[in-house]
PDB file of N, CA and C in Angstrom:
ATOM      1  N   UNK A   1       0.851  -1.175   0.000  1.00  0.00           N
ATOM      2  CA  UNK A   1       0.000   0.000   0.000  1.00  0.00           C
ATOM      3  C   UNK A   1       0.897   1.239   0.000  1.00  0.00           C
ATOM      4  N   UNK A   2       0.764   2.371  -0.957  1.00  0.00           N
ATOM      5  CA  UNK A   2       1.577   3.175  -1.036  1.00  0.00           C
ATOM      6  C   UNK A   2       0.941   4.789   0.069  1.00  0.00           C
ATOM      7  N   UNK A   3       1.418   5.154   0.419  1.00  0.00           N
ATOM      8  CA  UNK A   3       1.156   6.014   1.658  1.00  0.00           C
ATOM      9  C   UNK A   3       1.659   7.687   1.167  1.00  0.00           C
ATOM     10  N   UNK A   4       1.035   8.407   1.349  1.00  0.00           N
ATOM     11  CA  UNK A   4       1.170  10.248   0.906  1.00  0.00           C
ATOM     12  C   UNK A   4       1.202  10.784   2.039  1.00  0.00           C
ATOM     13  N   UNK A   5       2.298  11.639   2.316  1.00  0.00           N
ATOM     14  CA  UNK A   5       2.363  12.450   3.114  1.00  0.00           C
ATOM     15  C   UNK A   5       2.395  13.935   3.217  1.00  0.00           C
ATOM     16  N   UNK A   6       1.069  14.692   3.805  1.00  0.00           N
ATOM     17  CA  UNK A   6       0.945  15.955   3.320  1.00  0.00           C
ATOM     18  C   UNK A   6       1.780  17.141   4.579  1.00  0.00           C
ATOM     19  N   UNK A   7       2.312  17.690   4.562  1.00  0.00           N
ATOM     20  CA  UNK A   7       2.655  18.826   5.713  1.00  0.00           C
ATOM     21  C   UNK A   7       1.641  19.499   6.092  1.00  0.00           C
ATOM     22  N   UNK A   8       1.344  19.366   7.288  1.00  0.00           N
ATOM     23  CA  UNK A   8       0.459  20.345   7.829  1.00  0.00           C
ATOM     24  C   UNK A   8       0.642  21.724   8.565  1.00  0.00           C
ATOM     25  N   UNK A   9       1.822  21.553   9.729  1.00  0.00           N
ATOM     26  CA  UNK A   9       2.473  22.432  10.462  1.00  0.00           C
ATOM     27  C   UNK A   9       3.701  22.344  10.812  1.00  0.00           C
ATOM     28  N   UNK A  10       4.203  23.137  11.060  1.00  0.00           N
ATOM     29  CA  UNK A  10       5.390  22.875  11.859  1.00  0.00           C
ATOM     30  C   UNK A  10       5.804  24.307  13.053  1.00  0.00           C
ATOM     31  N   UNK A  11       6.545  23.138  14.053  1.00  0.00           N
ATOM     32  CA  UNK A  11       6.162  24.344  15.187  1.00  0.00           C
ATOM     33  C   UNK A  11       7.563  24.698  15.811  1.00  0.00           C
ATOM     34  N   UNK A  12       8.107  25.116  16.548  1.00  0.00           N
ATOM     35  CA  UNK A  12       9.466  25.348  17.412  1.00  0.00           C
ATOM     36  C   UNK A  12       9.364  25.656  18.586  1.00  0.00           C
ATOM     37  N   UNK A  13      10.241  24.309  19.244  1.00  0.00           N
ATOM     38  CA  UNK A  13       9.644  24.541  20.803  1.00  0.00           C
ATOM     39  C   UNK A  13      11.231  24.462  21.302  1.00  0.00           C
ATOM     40  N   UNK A  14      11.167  25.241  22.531  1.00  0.00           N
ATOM     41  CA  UNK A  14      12.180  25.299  23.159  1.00  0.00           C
ATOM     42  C   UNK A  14      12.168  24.654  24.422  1.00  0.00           C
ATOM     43  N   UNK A  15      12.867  24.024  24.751  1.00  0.00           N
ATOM     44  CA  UNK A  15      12.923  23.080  26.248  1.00  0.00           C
ATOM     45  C   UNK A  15      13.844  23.988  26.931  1.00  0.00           C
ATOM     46  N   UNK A  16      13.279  24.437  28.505  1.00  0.00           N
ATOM     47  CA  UNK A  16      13.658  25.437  28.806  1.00  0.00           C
ATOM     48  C   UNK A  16      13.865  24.560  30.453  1.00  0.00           C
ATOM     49  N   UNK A  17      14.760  25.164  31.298  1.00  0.00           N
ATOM     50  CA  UNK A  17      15.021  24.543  32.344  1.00  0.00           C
ATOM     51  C   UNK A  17      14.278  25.397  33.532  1.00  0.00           C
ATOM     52  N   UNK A  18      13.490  24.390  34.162  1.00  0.00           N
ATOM     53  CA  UNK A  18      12.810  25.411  35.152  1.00  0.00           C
ATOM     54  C   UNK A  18      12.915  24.593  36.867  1.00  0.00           C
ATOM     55  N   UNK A  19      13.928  24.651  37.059  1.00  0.00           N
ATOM     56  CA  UNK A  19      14.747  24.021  37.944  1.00  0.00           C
ATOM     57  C   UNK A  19      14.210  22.842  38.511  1.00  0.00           C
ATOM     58  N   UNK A  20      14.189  22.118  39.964  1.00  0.00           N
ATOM     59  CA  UNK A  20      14.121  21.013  40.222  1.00  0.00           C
ATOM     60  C   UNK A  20      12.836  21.072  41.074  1.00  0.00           C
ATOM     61  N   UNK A  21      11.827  19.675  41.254  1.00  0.00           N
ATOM     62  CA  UNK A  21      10.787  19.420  41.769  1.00  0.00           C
ATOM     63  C   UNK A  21      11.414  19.314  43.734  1.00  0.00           C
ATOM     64  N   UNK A  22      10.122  19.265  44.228  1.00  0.00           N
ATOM     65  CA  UNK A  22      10.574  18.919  45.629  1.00  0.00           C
ATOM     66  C   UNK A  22      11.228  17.516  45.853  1.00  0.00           C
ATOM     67  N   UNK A  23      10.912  16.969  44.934  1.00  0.00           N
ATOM     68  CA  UNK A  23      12.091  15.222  45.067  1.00  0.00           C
ATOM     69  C   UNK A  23      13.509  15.274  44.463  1.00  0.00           C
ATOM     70  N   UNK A  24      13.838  16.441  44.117  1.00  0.00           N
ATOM     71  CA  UNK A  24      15.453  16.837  43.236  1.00  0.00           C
ATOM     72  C   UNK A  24      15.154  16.052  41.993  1.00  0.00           C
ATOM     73  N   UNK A  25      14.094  16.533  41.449  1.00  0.00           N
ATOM     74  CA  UNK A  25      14.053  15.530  39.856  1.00  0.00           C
ATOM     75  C   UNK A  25      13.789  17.045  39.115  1.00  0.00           C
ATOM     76  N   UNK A  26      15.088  17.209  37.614  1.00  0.00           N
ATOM     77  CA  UNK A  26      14.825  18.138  37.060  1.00  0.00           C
ATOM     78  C   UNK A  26      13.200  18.460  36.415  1.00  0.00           C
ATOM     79  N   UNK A  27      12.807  19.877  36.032  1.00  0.00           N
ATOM     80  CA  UNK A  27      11.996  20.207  36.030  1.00  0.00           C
ATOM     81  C   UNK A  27      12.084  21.149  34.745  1.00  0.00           C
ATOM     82  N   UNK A  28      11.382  21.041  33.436  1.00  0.00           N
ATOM     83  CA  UNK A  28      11.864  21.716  32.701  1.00  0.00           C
ATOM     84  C   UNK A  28      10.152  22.289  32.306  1.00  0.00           C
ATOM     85  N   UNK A  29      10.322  23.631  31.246  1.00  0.00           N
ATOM     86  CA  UNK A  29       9.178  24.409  30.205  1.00  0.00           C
ATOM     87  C   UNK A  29       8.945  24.576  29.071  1.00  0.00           C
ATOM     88  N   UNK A  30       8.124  24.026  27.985  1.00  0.00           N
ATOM     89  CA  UNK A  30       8.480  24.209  26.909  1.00  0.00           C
ATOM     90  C   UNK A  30       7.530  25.584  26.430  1.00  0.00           C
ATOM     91  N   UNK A  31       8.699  26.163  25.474  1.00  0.00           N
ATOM     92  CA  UNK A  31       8.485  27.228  24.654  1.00  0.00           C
ATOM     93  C   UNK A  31       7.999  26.988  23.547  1.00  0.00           C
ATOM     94  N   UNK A  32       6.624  26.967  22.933  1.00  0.00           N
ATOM     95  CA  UNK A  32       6.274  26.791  21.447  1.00  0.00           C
ATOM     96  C   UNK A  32       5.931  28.066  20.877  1.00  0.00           C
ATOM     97  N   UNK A  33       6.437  27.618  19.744  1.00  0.00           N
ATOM     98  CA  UNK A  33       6.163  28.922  18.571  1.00  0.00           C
ATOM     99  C   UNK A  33       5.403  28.417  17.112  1.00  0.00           C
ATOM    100  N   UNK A  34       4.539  28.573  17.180  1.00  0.00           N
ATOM    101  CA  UNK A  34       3.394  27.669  15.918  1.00  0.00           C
ATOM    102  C   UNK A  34       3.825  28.518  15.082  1.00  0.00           C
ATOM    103  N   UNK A  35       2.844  28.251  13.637  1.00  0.00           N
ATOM    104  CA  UNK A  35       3.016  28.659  12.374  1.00  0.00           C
ATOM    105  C   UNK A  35       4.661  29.016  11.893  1.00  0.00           C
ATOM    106  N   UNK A  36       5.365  28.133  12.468  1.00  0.00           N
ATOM    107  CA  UNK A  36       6.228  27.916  11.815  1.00  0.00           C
ATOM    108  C   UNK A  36       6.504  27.847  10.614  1.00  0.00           C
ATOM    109  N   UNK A  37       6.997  28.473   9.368  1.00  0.00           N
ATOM    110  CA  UNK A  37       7.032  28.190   7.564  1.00  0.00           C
ATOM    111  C   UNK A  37       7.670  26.841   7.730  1.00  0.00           C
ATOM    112  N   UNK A  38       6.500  25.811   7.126  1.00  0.00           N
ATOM    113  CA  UNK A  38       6.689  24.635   6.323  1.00  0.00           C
ATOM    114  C   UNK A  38       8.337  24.761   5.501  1.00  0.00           C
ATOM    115  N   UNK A  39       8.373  25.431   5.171  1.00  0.00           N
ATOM    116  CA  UNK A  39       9.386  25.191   4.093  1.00  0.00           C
ATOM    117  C   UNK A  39      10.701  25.425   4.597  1.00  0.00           C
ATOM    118  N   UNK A  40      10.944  26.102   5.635  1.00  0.00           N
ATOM    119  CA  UNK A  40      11.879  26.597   6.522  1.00  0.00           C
ATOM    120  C   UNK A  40      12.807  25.833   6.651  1.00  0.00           C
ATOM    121  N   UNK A  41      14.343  25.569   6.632  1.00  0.00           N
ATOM    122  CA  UNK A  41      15.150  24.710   6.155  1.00  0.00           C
ATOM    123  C   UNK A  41      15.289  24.048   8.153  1.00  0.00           C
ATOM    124  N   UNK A  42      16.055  23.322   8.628  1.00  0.00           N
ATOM    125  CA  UNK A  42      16.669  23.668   9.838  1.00  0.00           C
ATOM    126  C   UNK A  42      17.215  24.735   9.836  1.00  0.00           C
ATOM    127  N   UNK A  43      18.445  24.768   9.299  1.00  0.00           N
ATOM    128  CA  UNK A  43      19.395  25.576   9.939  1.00  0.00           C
ATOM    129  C   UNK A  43      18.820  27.018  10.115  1.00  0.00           C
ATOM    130  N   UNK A  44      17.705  27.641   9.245  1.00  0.00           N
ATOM    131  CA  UNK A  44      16.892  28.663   9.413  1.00  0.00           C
ATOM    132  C   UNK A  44      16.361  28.402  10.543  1.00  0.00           C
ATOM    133  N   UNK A  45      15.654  27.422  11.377  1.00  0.00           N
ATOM    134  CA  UNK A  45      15.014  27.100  12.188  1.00  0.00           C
ATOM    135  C   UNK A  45      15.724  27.081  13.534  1.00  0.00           C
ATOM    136  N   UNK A  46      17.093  26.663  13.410  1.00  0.00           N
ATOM    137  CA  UNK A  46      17.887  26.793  14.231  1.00  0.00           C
ATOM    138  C   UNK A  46      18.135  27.949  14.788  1.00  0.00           C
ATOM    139  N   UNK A  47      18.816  28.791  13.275  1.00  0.00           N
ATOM    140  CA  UNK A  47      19.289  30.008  13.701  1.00  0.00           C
ATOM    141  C   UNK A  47      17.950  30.894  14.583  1.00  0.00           C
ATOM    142  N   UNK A  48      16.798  30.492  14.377  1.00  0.00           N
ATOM    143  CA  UNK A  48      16.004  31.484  15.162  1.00  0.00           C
ATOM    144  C   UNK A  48      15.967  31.533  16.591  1.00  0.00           C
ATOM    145  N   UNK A  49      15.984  30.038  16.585  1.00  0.00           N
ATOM    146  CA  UNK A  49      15.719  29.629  17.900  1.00  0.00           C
ATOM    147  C   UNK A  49      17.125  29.803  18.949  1.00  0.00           C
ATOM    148  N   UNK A  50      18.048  30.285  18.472  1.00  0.00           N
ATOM    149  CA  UNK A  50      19.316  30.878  18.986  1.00  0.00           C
ATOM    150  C   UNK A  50      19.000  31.839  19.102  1.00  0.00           C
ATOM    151  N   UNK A  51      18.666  33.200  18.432  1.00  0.00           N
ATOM    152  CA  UNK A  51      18.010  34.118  18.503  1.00  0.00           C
ATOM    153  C   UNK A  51      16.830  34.632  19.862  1.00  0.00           C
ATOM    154  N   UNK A  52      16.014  33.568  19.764  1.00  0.00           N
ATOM    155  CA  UNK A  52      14.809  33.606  20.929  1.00  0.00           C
ATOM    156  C   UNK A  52      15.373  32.959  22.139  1.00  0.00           C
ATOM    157  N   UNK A  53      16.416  32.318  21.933  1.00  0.00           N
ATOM    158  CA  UNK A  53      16.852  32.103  23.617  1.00  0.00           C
ATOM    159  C   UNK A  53      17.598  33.084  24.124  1.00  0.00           C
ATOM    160  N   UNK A  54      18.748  34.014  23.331  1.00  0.00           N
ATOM    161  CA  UNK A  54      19.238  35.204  24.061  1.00  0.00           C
ATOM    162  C   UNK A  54      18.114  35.998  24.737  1.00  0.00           C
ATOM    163  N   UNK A  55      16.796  35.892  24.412  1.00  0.00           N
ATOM    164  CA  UNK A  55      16.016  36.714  24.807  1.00  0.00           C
ATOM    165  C   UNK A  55      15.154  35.885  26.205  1.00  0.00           C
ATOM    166  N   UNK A  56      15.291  34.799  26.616  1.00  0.00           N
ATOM    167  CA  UNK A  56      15.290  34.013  27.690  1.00  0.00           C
ATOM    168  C   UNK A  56      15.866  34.230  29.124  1.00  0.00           C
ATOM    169  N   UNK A  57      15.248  34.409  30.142  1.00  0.00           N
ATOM    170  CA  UNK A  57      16.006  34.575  31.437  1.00  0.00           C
ATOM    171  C   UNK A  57      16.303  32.767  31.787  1.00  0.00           C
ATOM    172  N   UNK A  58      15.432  32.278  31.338  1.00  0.00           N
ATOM    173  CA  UNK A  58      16.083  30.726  31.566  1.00  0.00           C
ATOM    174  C   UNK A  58      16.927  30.169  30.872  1.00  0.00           C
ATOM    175  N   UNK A  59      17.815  28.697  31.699  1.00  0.00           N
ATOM    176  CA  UNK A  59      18.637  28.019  30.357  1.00  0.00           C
ATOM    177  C   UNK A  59      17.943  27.175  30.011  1.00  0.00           C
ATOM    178  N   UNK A  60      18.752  26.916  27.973  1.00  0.00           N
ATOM    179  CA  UNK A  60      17.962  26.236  27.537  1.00  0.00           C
ATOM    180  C   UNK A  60      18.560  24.737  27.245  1.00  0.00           C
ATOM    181  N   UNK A  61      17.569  23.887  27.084  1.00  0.00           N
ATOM    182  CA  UNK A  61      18.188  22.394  27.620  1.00  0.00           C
ATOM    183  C   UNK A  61      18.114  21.728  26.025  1.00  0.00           C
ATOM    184  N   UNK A  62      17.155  22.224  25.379  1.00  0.00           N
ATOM    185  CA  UNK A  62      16.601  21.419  23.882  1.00  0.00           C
ATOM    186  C   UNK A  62      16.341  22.389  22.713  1.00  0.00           C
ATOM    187  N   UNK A  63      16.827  22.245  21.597  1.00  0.00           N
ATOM    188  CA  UNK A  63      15.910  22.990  20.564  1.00  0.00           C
ATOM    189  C   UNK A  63      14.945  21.753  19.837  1.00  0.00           C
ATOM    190  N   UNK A  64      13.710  21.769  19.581  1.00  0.00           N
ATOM    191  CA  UNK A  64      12.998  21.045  18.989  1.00  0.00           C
ATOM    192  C   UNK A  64      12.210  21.552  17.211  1.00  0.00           C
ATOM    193  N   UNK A  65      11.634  20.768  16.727  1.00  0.00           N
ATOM    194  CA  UNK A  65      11.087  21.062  15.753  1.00  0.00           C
ATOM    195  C   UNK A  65      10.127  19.985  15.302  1.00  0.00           C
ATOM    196  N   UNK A  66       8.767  20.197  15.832  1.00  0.00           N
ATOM    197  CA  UNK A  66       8.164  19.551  15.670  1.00  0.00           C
ATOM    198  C   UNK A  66       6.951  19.882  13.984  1.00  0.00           C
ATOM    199  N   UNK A  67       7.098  18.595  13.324  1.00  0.00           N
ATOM    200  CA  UNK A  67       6.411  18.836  11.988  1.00  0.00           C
ATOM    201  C   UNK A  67       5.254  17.515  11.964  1.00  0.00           C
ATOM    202  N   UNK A  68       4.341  18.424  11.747  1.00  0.00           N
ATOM    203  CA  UNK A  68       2.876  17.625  11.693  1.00  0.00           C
ATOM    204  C   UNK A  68       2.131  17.488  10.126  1.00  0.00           C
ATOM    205  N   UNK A  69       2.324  15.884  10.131  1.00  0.00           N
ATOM    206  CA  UNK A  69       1.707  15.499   8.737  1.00  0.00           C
ATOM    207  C   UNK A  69       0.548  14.904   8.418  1.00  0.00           C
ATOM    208  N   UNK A  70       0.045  14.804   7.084  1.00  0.00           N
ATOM    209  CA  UNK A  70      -1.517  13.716   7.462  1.00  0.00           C
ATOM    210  C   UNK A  70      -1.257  13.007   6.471  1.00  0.00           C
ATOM    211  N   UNK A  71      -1.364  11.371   6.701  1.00  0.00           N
ATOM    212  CA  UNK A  71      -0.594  10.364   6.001  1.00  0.00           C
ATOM    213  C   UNK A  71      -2.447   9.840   5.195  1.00  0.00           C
ATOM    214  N   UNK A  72      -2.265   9.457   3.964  1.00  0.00           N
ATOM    215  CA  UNK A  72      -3.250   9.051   3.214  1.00  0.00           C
ATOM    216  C   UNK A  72      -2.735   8.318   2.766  1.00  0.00           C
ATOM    217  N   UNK A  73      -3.459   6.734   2.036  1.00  0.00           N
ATOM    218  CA  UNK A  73      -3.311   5.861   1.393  1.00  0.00           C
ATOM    219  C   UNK A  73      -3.752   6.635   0.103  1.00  0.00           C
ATOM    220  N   UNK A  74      -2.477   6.332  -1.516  1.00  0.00           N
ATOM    221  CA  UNK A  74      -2.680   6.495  -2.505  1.00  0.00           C
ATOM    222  C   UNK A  74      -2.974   5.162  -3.390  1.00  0.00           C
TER     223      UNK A  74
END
């Protein structure tokens, strides 16, 4: 069965450190940024998200990039 995959979104989230729980187990926040451009290479994606963490009072632990598709049988 041959399978199509359409792009739907793509988003940029930042994993942000938001220190430790009362049991000393790290504790982190994520930063999302929707409507992300589909077409947006990484390293564009990257470079932003370098960008938006100088502007962060927290450290950051992850850059992510999450891309959402809708799979159809052709």
């Amino acid at each position: 069965m041959a399978v199509s995959a359409t792009s739907l979104t793509t988003d940029l989230i930042l994993v942000m450190d938001n220190g430790l729980s009362v049991s000393g187990q790290p504790l982190s926040q994520n930063r999302i940024y929707k409507n992300v451009k589909i077409s947006a290479t990484d390293a564009d994606v990257y470079a932003v998200a370098q960008t938006l963490i100088g502007l962060q009072s927290k450290t950051n632990n992850a850059i992510q990039r999450r891309n959402t598709v809708e799979l159809e049988s052709v």
